[in-house]
N, C-alpha and C. Protein backbone atom coordinates (compact mmCIF):
# COMPACT_ATOMS: atom_id res chain seq x y z
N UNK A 1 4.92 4.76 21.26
CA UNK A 1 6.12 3.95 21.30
C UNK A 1 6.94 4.13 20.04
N UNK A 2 6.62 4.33 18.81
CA UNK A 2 7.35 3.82 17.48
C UNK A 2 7.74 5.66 17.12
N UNK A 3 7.13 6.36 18.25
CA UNK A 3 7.73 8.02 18.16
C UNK A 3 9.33 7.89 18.53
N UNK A 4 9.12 7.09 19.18
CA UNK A 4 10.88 7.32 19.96
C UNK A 4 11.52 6.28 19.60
N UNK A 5 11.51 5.87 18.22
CA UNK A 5 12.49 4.97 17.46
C UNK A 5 13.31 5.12 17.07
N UNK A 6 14.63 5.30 17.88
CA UNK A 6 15.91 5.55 17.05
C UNK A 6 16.48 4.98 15.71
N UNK A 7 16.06 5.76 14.74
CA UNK A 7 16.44 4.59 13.52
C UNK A 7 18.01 4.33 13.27
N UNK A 8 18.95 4.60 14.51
CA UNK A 8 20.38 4.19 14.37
C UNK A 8 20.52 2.66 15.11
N UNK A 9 19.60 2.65 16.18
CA UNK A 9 19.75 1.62 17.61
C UNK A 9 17.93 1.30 17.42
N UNK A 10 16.83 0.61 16.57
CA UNK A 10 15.80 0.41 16.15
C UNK A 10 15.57 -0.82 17.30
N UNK A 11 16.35 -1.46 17.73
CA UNK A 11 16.62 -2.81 18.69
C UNK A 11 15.58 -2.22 20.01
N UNK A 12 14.38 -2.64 20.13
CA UNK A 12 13.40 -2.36 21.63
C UNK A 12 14.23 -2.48 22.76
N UNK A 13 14.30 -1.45 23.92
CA UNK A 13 15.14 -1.75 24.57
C UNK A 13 14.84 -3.10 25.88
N UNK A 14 15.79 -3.82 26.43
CA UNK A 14 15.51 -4.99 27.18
C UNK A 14 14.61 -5.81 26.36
N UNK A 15 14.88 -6.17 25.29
CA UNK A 15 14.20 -7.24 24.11
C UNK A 15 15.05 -7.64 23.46
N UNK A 16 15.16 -9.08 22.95
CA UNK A 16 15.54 -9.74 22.18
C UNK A 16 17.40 -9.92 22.29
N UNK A 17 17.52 -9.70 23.50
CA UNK A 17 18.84 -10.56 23.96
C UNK A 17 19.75 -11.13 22.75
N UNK A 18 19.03 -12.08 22.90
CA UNK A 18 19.80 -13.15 22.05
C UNK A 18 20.29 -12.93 20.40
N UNK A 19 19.39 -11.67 20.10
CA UNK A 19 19.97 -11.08 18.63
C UNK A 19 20.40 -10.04 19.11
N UNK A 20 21.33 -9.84 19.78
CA UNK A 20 21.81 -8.27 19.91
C UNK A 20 22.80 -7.32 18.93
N UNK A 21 23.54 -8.62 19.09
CA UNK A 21 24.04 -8.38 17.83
C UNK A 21 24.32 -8.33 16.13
N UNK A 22 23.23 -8.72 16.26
CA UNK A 22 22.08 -8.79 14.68
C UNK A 22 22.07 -7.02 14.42
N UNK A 23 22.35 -7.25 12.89
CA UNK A 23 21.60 -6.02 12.45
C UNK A 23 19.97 -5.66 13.06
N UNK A 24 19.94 -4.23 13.29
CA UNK A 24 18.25 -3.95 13.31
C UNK A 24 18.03 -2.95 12.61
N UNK A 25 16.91 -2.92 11.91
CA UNK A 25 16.26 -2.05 10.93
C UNK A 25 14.98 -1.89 11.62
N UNK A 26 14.42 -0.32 11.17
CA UNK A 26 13.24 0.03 11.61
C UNK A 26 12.29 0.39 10.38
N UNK A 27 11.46 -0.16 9.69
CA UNK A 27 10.33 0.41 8.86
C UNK A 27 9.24 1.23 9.41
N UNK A 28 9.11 2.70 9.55
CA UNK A 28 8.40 3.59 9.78
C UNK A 28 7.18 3.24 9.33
N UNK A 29 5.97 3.57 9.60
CA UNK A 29 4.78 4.03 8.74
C UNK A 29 4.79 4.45 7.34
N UNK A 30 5.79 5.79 6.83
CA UNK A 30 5.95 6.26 5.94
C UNK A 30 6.62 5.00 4.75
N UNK A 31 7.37 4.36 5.64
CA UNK A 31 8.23 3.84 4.42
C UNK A 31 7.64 2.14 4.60
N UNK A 32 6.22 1.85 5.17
CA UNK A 32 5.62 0.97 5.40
C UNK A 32 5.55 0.09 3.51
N UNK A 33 5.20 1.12 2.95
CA UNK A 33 5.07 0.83 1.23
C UNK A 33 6.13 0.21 0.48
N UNK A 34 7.41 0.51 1.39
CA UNK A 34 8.48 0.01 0.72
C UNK A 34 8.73 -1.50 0.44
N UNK A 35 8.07 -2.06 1.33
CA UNK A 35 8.01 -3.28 1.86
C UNK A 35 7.18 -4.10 0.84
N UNK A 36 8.34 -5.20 -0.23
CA UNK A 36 7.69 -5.92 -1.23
C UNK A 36 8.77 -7.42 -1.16
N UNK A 37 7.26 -7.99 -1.59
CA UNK A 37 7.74 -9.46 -1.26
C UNK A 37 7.76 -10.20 -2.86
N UNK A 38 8.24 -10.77 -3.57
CA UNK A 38 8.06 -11.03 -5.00
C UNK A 38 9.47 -12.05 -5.49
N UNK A 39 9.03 -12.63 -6.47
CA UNK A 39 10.25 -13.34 -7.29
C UNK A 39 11.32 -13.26 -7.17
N UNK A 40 12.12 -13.66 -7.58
CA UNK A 40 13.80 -13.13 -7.88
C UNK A 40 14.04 -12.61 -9.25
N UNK A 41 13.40 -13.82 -9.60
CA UNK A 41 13.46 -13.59 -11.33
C UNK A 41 12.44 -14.09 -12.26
N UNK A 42 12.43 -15.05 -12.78
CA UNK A 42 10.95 -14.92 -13.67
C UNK A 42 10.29 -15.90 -13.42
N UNK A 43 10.27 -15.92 -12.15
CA UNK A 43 8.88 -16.74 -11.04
C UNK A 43 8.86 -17.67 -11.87
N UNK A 44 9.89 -18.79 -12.26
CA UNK A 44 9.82 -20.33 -12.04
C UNK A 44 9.52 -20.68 -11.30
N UNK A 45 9.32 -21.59 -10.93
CA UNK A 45 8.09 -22.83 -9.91
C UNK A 45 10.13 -23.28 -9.08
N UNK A 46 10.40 -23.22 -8.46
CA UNK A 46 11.93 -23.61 -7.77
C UNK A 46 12.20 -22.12 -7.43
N UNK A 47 12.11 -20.99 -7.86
CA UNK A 47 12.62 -19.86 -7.73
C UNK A 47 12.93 -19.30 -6.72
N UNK A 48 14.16 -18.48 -6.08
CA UNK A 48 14.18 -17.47 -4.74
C UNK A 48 13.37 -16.81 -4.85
N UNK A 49 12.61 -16.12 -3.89
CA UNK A 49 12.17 -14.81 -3.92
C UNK A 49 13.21 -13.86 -2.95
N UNK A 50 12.58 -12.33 -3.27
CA UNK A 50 13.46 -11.02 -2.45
C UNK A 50 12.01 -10.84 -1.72
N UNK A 51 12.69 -10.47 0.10
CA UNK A 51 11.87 -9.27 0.89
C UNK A 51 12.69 -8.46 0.64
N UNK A 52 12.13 -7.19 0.59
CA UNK A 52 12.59 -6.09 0.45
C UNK A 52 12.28 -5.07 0.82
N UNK A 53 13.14 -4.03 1.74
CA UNK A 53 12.27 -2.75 2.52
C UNK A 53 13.68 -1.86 2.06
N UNK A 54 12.91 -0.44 2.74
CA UNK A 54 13.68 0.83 2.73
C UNK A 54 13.41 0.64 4.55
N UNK A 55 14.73 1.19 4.86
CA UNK A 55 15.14 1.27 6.59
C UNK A 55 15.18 2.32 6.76
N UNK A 56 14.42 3.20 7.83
CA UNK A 56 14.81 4.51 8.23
C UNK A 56 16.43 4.79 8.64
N UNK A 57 16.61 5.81 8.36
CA UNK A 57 17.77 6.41 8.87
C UNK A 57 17.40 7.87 9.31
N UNK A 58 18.31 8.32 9.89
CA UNK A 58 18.29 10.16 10.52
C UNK A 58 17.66 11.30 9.19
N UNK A 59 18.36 10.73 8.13
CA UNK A 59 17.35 11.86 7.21
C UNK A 59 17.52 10.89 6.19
N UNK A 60 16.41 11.19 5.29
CA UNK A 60 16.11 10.66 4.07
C UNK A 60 16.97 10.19 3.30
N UNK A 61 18.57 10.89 3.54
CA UNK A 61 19.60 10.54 2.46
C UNK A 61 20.31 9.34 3.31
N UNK A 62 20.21 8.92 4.40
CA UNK A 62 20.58 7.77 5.20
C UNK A 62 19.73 6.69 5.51
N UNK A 63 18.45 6.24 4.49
CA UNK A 63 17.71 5.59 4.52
C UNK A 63 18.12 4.04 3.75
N UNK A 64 18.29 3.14 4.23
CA UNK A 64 19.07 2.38 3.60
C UNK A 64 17.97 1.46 2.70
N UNK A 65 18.30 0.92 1.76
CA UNK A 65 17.71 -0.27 1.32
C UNK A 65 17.89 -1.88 1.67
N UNK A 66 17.29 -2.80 2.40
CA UNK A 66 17.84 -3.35 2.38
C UNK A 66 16.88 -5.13 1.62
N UNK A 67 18.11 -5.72 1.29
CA UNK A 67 17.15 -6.76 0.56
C UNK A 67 17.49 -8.44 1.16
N UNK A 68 16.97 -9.41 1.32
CA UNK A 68 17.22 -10.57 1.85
C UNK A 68 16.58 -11.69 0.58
N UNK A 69 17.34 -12.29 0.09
CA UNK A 69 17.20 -13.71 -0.53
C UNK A 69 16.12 -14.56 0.54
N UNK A 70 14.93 -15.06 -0.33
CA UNK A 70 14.40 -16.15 0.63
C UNK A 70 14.79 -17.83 -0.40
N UNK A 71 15.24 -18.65 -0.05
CA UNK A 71 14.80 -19.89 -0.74
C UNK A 71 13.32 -20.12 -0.70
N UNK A 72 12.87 -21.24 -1.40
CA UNK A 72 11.26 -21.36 -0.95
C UNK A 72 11.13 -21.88 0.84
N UNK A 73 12.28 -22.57 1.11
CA UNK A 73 11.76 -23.61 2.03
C UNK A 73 11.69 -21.93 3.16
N UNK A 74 12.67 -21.26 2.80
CA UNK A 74 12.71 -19.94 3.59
C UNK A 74 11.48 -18.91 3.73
N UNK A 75 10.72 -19.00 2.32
CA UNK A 75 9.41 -18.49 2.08
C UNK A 75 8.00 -19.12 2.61
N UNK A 76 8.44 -20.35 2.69
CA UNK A 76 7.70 -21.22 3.57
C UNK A 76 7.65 -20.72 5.24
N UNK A 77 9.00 -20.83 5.43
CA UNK A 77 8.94 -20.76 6.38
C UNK A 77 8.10 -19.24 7.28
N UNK A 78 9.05 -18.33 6.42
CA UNK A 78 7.88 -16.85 6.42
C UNK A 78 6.62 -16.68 6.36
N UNK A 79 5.79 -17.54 5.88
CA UNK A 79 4.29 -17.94 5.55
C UNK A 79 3.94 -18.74 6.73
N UNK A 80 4.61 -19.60 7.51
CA UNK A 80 4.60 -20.18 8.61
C UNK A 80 3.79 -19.19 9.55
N UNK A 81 5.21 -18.45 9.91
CA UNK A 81 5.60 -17.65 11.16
C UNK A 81 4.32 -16.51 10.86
N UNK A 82 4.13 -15.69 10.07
CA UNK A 82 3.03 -14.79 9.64
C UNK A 82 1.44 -15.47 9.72
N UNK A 83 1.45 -16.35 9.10
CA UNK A 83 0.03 -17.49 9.01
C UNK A 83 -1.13 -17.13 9.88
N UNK A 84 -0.73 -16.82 11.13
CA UNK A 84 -1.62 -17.02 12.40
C UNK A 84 -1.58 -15.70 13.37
N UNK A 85 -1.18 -14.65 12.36
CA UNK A 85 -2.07 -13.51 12.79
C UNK A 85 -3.16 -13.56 12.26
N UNK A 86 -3.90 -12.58 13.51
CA UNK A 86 -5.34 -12.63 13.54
C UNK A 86 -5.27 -11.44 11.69
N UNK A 87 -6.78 -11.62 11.57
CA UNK A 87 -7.21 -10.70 10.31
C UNK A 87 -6.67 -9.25 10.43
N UNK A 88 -7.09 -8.62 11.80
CA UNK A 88 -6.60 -7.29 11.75
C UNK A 88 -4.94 -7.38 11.75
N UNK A 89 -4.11 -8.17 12.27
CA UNK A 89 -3.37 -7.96 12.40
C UNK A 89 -2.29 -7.88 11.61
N UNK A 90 -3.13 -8.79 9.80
CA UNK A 90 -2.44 -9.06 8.60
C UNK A 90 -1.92 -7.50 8.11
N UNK A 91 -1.55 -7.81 6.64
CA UNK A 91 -0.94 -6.41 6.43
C UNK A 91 -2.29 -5.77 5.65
N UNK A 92 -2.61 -6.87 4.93
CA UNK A 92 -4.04 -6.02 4.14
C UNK A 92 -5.07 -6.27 5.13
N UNK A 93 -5.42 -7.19 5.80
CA UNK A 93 -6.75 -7.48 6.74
C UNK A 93 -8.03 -7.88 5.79
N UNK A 94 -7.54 -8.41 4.62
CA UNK A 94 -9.14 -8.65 3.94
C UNK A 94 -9.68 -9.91 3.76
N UNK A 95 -8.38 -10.52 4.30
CA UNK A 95 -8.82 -12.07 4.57
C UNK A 95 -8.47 -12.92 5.74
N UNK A 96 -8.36 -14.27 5.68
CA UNK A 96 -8.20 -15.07 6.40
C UNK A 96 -8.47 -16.44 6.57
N UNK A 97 -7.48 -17.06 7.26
CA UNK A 97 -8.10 -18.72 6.95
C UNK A 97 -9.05 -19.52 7.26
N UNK A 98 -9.84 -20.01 6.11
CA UNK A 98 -10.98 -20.32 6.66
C UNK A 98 -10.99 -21.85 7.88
N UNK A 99 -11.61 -21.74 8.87
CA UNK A 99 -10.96 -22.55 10.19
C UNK A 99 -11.74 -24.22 9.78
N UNK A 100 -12.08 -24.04 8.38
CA UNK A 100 -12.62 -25.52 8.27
C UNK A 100 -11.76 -26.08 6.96
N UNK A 101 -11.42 -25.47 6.58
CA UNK A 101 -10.43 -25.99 4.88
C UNK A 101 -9.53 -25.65 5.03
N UNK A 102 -8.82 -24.50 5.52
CA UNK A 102 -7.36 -23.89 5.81
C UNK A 102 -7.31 -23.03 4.14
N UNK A 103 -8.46 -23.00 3.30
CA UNK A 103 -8.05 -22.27 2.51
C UNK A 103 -8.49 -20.74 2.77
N UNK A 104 -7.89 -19.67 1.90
CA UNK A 104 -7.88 -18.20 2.28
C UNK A 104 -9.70 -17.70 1.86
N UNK A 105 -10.43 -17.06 2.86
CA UNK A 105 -12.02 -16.70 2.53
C UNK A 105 -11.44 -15.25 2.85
N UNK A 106 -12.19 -14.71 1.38
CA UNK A 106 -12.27 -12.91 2.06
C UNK A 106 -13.14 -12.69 3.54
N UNK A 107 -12.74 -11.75 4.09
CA UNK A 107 -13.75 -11.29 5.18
C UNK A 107 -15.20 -11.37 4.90
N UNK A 108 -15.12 -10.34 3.67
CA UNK A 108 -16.64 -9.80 3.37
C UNK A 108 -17.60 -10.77 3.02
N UNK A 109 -16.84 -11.75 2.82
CA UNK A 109 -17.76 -13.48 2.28
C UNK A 109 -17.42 -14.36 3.41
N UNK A 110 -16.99 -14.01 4.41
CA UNK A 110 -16.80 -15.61 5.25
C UNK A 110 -17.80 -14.92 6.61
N UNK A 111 -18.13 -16.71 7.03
CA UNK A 111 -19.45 -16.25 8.26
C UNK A 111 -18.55 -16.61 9.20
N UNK A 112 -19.24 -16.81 10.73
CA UNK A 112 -18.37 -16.94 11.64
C UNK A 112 -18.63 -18.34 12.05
N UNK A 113 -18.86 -19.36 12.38
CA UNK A 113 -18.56 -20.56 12.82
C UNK A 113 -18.86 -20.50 14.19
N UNK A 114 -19.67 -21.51 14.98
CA UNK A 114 -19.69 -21.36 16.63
C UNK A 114 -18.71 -21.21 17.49
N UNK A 115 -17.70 -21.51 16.80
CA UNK A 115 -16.19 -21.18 17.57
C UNK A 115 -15.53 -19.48 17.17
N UNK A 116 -16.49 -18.43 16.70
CA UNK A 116 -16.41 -17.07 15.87
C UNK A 116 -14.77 -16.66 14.92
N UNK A 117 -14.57 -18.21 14.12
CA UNK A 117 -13.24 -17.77 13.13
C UNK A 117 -14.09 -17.66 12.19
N UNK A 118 -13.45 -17.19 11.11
CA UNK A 118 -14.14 -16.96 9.74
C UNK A 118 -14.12 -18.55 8.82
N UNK A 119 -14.95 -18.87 8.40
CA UNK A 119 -15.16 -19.57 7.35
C UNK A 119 -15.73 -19.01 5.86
N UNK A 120 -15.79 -20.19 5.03
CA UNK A 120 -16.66 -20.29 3.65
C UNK A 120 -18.01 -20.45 4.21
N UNK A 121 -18.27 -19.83 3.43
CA UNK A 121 -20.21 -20.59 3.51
C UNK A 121 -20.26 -21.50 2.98
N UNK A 122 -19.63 -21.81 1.83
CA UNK A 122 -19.69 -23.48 1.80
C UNK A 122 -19.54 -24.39 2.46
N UNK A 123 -18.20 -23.95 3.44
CA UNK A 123 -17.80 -25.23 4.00
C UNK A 123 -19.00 -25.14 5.54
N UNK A 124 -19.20 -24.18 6.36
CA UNK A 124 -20.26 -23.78 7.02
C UNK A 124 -21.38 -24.96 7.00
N UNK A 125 -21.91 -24.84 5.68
CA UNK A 125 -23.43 -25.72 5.18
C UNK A 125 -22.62 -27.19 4.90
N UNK A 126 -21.82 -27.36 5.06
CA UNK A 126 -20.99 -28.36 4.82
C UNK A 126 -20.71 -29.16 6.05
N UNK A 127 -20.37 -28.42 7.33
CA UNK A 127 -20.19 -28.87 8.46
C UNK A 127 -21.17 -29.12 9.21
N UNK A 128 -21.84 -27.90 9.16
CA UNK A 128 -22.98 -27.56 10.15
C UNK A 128 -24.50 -27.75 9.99
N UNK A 129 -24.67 -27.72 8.56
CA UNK A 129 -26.14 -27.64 7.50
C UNK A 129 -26.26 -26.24 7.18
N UNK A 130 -27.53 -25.67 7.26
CA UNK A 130 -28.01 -24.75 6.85
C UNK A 130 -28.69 -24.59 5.82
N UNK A 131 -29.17 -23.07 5.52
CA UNK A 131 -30.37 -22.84 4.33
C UNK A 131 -28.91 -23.17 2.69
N UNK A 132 -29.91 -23.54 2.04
CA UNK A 132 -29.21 -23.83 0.59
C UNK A 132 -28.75 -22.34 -0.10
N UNK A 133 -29.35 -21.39 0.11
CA UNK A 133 -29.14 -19.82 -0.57
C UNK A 133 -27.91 -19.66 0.35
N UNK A 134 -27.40 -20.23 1.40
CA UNK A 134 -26.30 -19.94 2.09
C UNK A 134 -24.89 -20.60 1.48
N UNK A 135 -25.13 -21.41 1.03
CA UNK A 135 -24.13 -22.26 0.22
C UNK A 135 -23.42 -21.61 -1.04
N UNK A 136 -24.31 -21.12 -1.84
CA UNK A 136 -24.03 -20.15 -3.00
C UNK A 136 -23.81 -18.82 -2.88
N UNK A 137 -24.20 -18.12 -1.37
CA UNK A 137 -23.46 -16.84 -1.39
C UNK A 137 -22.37 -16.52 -1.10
């Protein structure tokens, strides 16, 4: 599918109606790296942040940059909408929320829970019981 991406007309065809007339940008694989999310400026606690990508175009010299202002409540909101992809589906995949605290457990340290989301082992022996050497790993 993402072979036959026109990076002039990037818009899926018979999708998304209602933005048609929205700019569309396509981020390739290649220019997947371009893609940075960070401050505006010297990461005060109130601060904008920039998303920021490189957009394919027809050749390299028509590759646009493009950048979007988030407010926080806007960065929020982006953290929203993203939140609740699954692990593989994140951009790094090395974590995820743990389904008993809502705080972030790496993969490689979280167990699965009878319902199979990832948790803490803390919170695990916390909910459920378990051996005490399970608590501290």
């Amino acid at each position: 599918m993402t072979e036959d991406v026109d990076p002039e007309n990037p818009r899926p065809a018979g999708h998304y109606g209602r933005f048609r007339d929205a700019p569309w940008y396509y981020v390739s694989d290649d220019l997947a790296s371009t893609v940075m999310l960070g401050p505006a400026t010297d990461a005060e606690p109130g601060d904008d942040w920039i998303l920021s990508f490189s957009a394919e175009g027809r050749t390299d010299e028509d590759r646009e940059r493009v950048c979007v202002r988030l407010t926080p409540r806007a960065l929020h909101e982006l953290y929203i909408e993203a939140k609740d992809l699954s692990p593989d589906a994140r951009q790094a995949g090395h974590t995820a929320e743990c389904d008993l605290c809502g705080e972030s457990v790496p993969l490689e340290k979280a167990v699965p829970n009878p319902r199979g989301e990832p948790v803490h082992r803390r919170c695990y022996v916390d909910a459920y019981g378990g051996p005490e050497w399970l608590e501290g790993y």
